[in-house]
Protein backbone atom coordinates (compact mmCIF):
# COMPACT_ATOMS: atom_id res chain seq x y z
CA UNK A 1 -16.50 -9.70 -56.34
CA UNK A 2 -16.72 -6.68 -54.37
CA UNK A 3 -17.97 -5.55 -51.19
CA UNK A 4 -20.27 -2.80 -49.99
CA UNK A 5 -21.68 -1.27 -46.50
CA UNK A 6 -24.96 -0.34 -46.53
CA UNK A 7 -26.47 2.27 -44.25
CA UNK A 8 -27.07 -0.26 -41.13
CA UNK A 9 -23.47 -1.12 -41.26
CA UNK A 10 -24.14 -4.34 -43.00
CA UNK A 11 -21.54 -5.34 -45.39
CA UNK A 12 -22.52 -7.47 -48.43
CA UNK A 13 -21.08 -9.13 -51.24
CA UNK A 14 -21.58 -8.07 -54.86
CA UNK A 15 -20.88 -8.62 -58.32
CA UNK A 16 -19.49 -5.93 -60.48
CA UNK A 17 -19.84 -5.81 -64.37
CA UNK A 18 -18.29 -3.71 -67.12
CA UNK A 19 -20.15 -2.32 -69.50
CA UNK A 20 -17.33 -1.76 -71.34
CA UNK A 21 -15.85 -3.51 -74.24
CA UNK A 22 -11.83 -4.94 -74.21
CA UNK A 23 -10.08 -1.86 -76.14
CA UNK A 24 -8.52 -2.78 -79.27
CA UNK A 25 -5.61 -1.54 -81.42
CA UNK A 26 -8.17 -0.73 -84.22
CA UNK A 27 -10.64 0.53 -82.17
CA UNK A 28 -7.90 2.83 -80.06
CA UNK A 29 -6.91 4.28 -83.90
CA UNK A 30 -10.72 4.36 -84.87
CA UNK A 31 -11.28 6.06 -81.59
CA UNK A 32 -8.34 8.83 -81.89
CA UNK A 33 -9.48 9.73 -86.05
CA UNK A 34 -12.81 10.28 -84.62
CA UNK A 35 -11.95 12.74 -81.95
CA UNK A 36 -9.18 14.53 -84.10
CA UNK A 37 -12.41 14.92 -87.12
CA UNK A 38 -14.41 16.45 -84.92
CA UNK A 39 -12.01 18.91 -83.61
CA UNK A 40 -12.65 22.08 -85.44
CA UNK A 41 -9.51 23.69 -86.09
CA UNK A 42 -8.29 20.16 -88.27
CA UNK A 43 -8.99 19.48 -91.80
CA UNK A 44 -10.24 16.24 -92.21
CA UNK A 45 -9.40 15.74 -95.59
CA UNK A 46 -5.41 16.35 -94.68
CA UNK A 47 -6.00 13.70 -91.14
CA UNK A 48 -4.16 10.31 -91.25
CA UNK A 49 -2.74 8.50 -88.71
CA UNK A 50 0.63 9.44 -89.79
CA UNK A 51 -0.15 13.35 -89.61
CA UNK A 52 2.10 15.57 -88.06
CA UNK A 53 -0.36 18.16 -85.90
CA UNK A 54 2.31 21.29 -86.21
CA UNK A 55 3.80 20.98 -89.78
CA UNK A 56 0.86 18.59 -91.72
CA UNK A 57 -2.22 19.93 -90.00
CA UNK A 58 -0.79 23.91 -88.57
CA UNK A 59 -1.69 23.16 -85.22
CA UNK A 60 -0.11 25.50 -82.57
CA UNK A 61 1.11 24.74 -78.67
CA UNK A 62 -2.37 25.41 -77.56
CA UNK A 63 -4.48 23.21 -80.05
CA UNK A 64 -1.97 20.21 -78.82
CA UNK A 65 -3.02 20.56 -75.42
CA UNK A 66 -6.61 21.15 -76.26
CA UNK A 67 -6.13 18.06 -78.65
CA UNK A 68 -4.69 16.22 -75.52
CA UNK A 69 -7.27 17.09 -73.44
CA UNK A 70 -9.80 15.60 -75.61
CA UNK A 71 -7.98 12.42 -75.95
CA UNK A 72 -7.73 12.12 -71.66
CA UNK A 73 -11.94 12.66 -71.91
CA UNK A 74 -12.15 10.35 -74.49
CA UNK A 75 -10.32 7.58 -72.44
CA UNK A 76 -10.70 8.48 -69.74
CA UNK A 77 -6.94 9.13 -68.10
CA UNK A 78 -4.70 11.74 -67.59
CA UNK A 79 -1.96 12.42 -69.72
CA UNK A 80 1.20 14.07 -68.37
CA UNK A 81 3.06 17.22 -69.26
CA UNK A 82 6.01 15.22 -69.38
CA UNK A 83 4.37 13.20 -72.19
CA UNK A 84 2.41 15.25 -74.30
CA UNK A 85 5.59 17.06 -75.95
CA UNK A 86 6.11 13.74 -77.56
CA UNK A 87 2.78 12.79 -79.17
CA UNK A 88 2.84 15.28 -82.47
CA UNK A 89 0.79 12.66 -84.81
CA UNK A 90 -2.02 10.50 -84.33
CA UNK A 91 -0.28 7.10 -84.30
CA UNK A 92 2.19 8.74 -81.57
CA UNK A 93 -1.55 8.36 -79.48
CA UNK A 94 -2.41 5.52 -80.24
CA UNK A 95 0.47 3.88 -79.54
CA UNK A 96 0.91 6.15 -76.05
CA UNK A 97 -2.68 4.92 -75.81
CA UNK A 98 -2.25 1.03 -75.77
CA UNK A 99 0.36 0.73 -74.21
CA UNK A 100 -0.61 2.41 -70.76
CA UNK A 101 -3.86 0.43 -71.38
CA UNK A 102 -2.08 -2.84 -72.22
CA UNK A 103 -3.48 -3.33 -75.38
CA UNK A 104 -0.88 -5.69 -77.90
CA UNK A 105 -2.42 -7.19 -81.04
């Protein structure tokens, strides 16, 4: 339940709903592949989850950040600096992924 003040200062009770559906492991991976395809400067025919984005894919400094950049859109958090340096494959995402949105299968 929430609350919310409407313009005569009356406060009233309300129900919020998600739209959204519980993320999954499988549907975190799913989610990652998809963005990575559509990313022009990747082969898709080389992408797995297992992909390294510098030595399997010849991704530079700059695609990674544009690469993390699309993943923050995508779900809709930041990333930091700190992190990003460490994520050099898909699976490094998803896994970076679940776990700061508690997803365990």
């Amino acid at each position: 339940m929430g609350w919310v003040e409407t313009l005569s200062n009356t406060v009233i009770q309300c129900r919020q709903y998600s739209d959204a559906h519980p993320l999954m492991l499988e549907g975190i991976k799913d989610r990652v592949l998809y963005v990575l395809k559509l990313y022009d400067k990747i082969d898709p025919e080389k992408l797995s989850v297992n992909s390294h984005f510098m030595k399997d894919l010849g991704s530079d400094s700059l695609d990674q950040v544009e690469i993390i950049m699309a993943m923050e859109d995508e779900f809709g958090f930041e990333i930091p600096d700190t992190d990003v340096e460490k994520l050099m494959c898909p699976q490094e995402i998803v896994d970076y992924i679940a776990d700061k949105k508690d997803v365990y299968e």
